[in-house]
C-alpha atoms as a PDB file:
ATOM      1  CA  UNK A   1     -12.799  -8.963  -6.226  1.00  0.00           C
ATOM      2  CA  UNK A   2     -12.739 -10.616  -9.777  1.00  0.00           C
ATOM      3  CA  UNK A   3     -12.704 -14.260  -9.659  1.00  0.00           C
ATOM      4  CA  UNK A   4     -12.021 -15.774 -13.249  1.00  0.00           C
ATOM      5  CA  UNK A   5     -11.366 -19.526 -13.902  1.00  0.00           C
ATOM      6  CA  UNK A   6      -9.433 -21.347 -16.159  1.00  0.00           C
ATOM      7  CA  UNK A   7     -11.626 -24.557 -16.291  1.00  0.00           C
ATOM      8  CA  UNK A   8     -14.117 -22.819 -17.964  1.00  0.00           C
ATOM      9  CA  UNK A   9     -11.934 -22.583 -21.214  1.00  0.00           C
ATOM     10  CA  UNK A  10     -10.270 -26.032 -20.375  1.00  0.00           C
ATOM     11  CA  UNK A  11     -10.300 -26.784 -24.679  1.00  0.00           C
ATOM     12  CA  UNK A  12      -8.736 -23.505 -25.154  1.00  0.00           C
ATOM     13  CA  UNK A  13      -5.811 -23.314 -23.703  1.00  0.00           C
ATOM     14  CA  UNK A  14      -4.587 -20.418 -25.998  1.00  0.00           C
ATOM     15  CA  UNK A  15      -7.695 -18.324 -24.938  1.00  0.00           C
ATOM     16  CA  UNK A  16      -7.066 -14.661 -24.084  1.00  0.00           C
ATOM     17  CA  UNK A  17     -10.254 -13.219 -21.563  1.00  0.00           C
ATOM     18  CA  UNK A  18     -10.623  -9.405 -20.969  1.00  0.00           C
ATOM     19  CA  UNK A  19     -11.525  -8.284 -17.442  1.00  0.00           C
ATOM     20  CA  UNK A  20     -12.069  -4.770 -16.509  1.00  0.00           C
ATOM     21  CA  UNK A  21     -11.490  -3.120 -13.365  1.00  0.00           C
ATOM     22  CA  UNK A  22     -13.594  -0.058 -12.029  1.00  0.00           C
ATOM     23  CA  UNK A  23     -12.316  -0.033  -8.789  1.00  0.00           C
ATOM     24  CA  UNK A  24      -9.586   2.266  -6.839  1.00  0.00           C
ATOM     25  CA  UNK A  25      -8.566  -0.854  -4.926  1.00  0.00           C
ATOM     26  CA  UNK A  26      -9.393  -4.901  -4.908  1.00  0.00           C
ATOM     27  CA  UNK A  27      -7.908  -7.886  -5.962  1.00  0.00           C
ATOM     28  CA  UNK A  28      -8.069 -10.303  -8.886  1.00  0.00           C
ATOM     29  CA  UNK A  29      -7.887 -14.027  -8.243  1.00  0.00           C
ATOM     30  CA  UNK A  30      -7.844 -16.810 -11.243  1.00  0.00           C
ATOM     31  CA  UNK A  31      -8.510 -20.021 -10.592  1.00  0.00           C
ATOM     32  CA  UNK A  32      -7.110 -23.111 -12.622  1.00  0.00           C
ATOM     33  CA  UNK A  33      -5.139 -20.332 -14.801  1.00  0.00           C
ATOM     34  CA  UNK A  34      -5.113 -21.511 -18.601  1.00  0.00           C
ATOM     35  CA  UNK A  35      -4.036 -19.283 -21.208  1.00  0.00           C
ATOM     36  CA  UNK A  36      -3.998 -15.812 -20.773  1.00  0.00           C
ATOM     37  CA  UNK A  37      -6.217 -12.200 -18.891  1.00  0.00           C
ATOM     38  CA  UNK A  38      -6.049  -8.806 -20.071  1.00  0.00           C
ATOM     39  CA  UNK A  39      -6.094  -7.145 -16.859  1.00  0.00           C
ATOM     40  CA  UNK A  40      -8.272  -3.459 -18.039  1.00  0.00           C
ATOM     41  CA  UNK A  41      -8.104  -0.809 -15.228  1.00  0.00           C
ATOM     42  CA  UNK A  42     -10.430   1.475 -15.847  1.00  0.00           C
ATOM     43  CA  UNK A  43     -11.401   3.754 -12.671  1.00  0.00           C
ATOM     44  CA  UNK A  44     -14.688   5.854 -12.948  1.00  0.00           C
ATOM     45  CA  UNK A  45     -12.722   8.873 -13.015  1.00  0.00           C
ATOM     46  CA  UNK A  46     -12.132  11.243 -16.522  1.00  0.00           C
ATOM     47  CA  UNK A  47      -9.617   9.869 -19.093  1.00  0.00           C
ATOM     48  CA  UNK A  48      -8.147  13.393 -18.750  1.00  0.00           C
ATOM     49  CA  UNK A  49      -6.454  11.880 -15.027  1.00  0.00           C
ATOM     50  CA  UNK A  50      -5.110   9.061 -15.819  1.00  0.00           C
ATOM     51  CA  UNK A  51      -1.447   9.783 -16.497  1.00  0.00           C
ATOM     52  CA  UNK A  52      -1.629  11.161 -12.713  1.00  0.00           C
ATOM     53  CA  UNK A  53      -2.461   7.649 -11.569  1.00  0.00           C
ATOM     54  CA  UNK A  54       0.256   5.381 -10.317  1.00  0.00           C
ATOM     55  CA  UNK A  55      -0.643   1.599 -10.214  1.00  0.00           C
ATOM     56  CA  UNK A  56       0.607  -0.909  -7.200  1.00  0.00           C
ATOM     57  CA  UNK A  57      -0.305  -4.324  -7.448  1.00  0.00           C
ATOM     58  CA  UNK A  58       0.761  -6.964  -4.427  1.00  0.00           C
ATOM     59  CA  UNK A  59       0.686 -10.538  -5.599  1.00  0.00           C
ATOM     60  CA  UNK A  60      -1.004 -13.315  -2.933  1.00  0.00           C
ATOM     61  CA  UNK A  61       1.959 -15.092  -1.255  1.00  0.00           C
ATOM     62  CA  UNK A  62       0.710 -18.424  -2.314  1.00  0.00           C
ATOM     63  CA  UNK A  63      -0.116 -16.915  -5.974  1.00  0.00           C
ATOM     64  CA  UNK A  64       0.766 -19.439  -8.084  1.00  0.00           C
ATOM     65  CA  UNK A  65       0.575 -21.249 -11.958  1.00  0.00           C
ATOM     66  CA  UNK A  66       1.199 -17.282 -14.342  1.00  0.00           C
ATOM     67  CA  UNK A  67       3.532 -14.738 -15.078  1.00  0.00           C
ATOM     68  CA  UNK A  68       2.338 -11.187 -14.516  1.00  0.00           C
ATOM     69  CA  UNK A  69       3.716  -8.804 -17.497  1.00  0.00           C
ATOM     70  CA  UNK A  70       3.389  -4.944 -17.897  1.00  0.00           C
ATOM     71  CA  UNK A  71       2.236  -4.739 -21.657  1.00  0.00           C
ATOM     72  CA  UNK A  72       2.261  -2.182 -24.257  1.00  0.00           C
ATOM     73  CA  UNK A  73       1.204  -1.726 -27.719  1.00  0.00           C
ATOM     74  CA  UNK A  74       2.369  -5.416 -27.987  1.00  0.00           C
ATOM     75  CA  UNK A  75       5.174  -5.363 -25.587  1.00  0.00           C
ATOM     76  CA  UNK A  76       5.976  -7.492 -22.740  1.00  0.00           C
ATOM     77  CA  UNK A  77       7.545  -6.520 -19.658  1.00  0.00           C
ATOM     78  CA  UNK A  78       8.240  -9.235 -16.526  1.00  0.00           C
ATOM     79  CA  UNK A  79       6.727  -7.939 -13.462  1.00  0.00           C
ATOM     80  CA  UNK A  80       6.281 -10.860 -11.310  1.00  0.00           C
ATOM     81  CA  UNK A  81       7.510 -14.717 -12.338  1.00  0.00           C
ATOM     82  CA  UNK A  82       5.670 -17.378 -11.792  1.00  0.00           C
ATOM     83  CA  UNK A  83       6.687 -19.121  -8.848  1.00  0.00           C
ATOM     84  CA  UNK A  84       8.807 -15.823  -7.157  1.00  0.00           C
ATOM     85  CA  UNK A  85       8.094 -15.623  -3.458  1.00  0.00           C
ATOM     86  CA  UNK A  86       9.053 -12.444  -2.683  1.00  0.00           C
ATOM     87  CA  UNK A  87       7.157 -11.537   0.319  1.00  0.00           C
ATOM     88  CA  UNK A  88       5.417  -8.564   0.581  1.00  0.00           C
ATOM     89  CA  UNK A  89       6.935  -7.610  -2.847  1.00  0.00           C
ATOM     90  CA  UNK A  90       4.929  -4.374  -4.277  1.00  0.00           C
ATOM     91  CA  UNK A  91       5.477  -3.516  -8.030  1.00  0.00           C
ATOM     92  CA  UNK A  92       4.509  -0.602  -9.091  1.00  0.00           C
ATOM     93  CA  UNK A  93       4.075   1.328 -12.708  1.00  0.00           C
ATOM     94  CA  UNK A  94       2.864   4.589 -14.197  1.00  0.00           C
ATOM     95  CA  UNK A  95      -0.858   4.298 -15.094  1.00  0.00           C
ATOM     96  CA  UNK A  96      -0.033   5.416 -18.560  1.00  0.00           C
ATOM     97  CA  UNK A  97       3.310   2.956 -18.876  1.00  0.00           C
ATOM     98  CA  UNK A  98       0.730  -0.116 -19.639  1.00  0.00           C
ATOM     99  CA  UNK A  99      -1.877  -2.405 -18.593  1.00  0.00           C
ATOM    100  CA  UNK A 100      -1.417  -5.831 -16.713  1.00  0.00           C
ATOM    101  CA  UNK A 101      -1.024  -8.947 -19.048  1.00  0.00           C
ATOM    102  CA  UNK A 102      -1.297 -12.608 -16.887  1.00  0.00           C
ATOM    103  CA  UNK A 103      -0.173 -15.544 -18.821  1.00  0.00           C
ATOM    104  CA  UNK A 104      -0.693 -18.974 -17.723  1.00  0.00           C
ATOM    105  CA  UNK A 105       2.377 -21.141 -17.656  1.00  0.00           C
ATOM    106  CA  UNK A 106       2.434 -25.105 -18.482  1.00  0.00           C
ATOM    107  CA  UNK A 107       0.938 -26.689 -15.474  1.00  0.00           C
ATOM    108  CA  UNK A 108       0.688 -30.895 -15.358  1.00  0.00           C
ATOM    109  CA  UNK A 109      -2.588 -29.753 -12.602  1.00  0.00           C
ATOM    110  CA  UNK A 110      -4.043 -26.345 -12.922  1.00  0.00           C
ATOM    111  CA  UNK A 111      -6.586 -27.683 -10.475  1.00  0.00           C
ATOM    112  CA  UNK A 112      -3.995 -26.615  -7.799  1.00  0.00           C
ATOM    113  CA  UNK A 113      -3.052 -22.991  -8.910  1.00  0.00           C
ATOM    114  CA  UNK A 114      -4.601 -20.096  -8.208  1.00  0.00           C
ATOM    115  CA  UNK A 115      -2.763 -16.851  -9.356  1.00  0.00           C
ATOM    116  CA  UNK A 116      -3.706 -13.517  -7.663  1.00  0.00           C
ATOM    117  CA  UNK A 117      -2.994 -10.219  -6.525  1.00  0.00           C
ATOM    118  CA  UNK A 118      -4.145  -6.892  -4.667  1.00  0.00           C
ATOM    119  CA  UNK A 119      -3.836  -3.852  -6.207  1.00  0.00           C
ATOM    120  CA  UNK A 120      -4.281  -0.106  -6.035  1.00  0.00           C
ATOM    121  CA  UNK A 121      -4.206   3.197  -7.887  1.00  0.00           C
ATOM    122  CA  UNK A 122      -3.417   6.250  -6.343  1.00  0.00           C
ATOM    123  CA  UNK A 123      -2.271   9.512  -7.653  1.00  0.00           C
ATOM    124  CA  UNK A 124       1.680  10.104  -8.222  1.00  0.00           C
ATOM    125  CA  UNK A 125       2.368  12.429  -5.052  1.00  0.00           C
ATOM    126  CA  UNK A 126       1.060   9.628  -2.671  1.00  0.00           C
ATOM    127  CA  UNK A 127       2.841   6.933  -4.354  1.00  0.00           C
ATOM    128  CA  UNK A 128       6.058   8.554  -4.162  1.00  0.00           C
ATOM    129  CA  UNK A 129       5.611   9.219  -0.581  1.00  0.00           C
ATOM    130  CA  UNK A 130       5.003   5.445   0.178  1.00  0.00           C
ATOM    131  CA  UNK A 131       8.641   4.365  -1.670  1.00  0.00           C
ATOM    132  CA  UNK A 132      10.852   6.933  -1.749  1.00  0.00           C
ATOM    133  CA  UNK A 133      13.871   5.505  -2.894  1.00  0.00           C
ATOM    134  CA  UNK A 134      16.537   8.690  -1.963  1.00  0.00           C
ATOM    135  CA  UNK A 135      15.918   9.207   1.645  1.00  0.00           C
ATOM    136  CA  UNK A 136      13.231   6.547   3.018  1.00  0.00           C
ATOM    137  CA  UNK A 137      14.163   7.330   6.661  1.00  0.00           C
ATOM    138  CA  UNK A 138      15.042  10.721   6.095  1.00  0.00           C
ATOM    139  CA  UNK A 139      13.479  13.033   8.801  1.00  0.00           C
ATOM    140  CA  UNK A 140      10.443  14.976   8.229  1.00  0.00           C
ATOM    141  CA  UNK A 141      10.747  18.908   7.698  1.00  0.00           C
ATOM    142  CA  UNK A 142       8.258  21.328   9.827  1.00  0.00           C
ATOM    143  CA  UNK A 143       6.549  22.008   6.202  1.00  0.00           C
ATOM    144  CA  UNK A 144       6.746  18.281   5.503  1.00  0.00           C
ATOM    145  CA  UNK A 145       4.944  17.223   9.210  1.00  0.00           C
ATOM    146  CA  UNK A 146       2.381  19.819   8.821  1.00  0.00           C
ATOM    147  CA  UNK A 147       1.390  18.921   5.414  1.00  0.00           C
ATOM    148  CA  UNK A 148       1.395  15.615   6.402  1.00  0.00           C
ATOM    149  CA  UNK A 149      -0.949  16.301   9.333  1.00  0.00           C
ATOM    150  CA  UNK A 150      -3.572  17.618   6.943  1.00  0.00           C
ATOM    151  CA  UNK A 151      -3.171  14.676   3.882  1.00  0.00           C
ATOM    152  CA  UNK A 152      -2.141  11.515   5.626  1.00  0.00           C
ATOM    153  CA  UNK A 153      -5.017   8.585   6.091  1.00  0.00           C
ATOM    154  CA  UNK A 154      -4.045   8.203  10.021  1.00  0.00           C
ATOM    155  CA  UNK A 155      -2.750  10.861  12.459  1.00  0.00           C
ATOM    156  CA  UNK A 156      -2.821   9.930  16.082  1.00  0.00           C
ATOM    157  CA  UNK A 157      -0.526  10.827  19.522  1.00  0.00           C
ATOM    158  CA  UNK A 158       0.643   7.545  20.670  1.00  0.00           C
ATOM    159  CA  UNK A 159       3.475   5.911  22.533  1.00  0.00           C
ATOM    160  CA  UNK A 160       6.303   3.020  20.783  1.00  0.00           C
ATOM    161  CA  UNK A 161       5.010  -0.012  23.220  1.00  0.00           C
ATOM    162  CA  UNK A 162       7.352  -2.614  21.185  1.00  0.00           C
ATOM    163  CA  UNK A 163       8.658  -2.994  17.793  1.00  0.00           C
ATOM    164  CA  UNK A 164       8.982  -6.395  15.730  1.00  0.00           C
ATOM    165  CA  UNK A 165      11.754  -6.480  13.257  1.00  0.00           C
ATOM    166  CA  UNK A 166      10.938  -9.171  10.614  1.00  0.00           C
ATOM    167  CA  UNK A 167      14.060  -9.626   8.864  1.00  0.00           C
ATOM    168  CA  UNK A 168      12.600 -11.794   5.947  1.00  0.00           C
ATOM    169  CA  UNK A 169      10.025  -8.888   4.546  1.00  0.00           C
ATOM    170  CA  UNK A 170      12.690  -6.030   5.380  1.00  0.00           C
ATOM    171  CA  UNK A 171      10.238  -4.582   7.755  1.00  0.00           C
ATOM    172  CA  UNK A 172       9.550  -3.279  11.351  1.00  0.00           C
ATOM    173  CA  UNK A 173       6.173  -3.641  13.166  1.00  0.00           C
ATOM    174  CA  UNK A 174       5.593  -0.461  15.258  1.00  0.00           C
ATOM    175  CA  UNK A 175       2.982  -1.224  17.740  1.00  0.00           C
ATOM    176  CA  UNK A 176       0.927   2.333  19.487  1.00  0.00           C
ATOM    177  CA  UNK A 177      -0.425   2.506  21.950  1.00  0.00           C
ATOM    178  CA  UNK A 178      -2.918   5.542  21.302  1.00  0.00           C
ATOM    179  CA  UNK A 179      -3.419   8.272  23.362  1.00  0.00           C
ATOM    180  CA  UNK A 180      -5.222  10.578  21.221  1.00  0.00           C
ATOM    181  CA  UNK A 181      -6.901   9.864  17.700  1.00  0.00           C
ATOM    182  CA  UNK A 182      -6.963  12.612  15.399  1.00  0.00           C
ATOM    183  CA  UNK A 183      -8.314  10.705  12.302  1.00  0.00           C
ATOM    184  CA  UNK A 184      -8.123   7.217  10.737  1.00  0.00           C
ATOM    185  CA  UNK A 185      -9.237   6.379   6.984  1.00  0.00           C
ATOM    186  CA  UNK A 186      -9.448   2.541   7.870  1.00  0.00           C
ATOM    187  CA  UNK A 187     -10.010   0.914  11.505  1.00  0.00           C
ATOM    188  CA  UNK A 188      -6.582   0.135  12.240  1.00  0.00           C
ATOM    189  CA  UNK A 189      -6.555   1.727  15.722  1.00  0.00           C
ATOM    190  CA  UNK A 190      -9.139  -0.084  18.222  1.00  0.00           C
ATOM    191  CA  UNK A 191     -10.096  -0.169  21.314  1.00  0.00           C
ATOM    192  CA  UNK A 192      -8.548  -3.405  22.765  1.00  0.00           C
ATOM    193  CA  UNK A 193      -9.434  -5.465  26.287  1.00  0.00           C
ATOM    194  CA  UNK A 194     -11.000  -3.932  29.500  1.00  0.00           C
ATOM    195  CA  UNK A 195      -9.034  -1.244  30.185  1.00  0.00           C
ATOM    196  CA  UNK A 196     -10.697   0.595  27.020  1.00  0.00           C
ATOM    197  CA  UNK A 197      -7.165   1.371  25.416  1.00  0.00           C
ATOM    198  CA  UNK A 198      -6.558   2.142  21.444  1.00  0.00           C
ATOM    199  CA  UNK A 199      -3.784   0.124  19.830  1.00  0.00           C
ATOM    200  CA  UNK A 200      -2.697  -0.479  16.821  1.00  0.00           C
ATOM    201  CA  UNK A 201       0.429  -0.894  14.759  1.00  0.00           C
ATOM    202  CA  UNK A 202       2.122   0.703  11.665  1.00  0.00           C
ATOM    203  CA  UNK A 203       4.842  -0.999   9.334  1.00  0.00           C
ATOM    204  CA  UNK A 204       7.836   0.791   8.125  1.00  0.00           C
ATOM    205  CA  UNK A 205      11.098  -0.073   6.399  1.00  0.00           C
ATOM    206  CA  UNK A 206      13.696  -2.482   8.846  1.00  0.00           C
ATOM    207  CA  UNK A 207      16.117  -0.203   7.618  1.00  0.00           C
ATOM    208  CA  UNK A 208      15.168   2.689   9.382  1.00  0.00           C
ATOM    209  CA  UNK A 209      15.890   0.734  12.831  1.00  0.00           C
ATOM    210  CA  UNK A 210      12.856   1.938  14.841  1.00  0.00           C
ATOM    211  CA  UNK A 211      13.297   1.139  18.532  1.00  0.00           C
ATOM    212  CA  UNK A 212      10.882   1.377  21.581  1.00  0.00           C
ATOM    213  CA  UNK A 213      11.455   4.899  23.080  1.00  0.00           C
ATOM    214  CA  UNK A 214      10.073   6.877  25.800  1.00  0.00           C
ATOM    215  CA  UNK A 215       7.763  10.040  25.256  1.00  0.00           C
ATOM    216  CA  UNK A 216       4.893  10.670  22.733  1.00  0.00           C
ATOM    217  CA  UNK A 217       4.808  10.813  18.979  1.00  0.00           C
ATOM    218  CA  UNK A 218       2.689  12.221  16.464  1.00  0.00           C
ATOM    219  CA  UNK A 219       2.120   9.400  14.100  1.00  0.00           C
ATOM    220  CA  UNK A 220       1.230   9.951  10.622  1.00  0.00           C
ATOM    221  CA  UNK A 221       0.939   8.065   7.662  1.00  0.00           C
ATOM    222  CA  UNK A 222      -1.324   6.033   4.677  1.00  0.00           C
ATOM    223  CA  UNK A 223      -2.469   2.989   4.345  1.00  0.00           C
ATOM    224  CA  UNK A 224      -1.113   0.747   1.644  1.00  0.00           C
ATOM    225  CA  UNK A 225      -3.052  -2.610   1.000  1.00  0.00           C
ATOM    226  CA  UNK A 226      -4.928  -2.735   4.379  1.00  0.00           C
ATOM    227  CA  UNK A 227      -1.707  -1.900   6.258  1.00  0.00           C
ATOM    228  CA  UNK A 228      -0.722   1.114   8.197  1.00  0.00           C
ATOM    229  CA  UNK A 229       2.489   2.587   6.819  1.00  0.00           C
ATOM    230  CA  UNK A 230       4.668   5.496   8.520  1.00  0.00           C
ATOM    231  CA  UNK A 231       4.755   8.269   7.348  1.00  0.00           C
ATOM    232  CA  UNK A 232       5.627  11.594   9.453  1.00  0.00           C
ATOM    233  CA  UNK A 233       6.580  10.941  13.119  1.00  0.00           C
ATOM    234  CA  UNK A 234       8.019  13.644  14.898  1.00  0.00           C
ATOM    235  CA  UNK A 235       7.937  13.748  18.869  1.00  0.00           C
ATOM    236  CA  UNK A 236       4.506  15.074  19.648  1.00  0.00           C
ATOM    237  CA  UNK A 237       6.311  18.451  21.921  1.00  0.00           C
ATOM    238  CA  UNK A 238       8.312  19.124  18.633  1.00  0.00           C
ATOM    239  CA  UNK A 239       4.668  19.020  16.461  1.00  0.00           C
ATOM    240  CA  UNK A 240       3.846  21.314  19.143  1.00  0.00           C
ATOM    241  CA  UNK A 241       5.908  23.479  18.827  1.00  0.00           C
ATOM    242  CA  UNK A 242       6.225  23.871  14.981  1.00  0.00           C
ATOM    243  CA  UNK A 243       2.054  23.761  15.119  1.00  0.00           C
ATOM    244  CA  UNK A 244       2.385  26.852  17.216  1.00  0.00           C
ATOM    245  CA  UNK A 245       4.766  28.680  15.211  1.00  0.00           C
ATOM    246  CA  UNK A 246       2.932  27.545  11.870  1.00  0.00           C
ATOM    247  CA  UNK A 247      -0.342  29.347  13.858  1.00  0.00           C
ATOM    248  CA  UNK A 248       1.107  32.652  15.036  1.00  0.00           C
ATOM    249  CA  UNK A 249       2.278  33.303  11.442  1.00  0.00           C
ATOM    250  CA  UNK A 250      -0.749  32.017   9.852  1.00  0.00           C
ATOM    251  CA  UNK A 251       0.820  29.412   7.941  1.00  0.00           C
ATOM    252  CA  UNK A 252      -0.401  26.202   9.309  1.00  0.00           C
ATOM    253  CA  UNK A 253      -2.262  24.469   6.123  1.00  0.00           C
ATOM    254  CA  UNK A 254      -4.932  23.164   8.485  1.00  0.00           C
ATOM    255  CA  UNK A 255      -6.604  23.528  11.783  1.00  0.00           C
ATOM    256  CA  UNK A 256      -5.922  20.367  14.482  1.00  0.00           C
ATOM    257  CA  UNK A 257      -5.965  20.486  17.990  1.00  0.00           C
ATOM    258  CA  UNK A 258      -2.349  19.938  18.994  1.00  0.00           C
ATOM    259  CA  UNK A 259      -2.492  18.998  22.677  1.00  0.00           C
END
């Protein structure tokens, strides 16, 4: 978390302050934004990778008091306006198309803005998983759930116990119920009340109309900003049954106990 303030530079309005990045993931908050931050992203990985890297950034919802711009050699580019309140709203840019510029905008009382955002880099393949534009609902092949098994942050057999639709962020809330865990990157899936059960829930598109069904699933997916999105989620006796198949013919890309 970087945590820059405006009031420091309070007779120098025009003032442009570098702040570099090392991180993967965080967030970047200004306080009392005046003038103008050069937002540096520079993760402790070689140069060499960098035009693999794909860079998501998720602005507070009460951000507030700057524009965010994707700059170039001197070029501005609008990402987020001051004052937008998209919710939920993820932007997201080729490492290599520019670095983050946030200018202040005339404020009577910077005293009550704060401008800020999450962000994340990740490497091109995962990014287009998370927003496919084509085919966002699109089942999964038997390649494409077996990969997935091996390379997604959560994979868990688990049963649809309700869904929330919130129509203003375009979204559904899936909420498991967990019957087995296979792995988790982040501690979305806990055990909840007496009875010792693992829940948890996962957010996908509203689009994709995901209703409460009978039977088991094999849930897959990454996590995006804290939050677990879908990926993969075949019924768990069709993972079965394309596990086994993978297995006789020596093809499955990793070993996981399917039952």
């Amino acid at each position: 978390l970087s945590s820059p303030s405006g009031l420091t530079h309070e007779s120098h309005r025009k003032d442009v302050e570098q702040v570099y990045l090392r991180c993967s993931e965080g967030s970047i908050e200004w306080m009392y934004p005046t003038g103008a931050l050069i937002v540096n992203l520079r993760p402790n990985i070689s140069p060499a990778s960098y035009k693999h890297l794909t860079v998501c950034i998720k602005p507070f919802k009460d951000s507030a008091g700057a524009n965010i711009y994707l700059e170039k050699t001197g070029e501005l580019k609008l990402l987020v306006r001051d004052g937008d309140r998209s919710p939920s709203r993820v932007y997201c840019f080729g490492y290599d198309q520019g670095g983050l510029f946030v200018e202040a905008t005339p404020q009577q009382d910077i005293s009550r803005k704060i401008t800020g955002f999450q962000y994340e880099l990740m490497s091109r393949g995962i990014a287009a998983d998370l927003h496919t534009a084509s085919a966002p609902c699109r089942p999964c092949s038997d390649t494409e759930v077996l990969l997935a098994v091996c390379t997604s942050d959560f994979v868990i057999r688990g049963s649809i116990q309700n869904v929330t639709n919130e129509a203003e962020e375009q979204e559904s809330i899936i909420h498991v119920g967990v019957n087995k865990l296979y792995r988790q990157k982040s501690k979305v899936f806990q055990l909840t009340g007496e009875s010792g059960n693992w829940k948890g829930q996962i957010k996908t598109l509203l689009e994709c109309g995901v209703k409460p069904g009978d039977g088991d699933f094999l849930f897959t997916g990454r996590m995006h900003f804290g939050e677990a999105r879908l990926g993969c989620a075949p019924r768990f006796k069709d993972f079965q049954r394309m596990y086994k198949e993978a297995k006789d013919k020596g093809l499955n890309p990793c070993e996981i106990g399917p039952d």
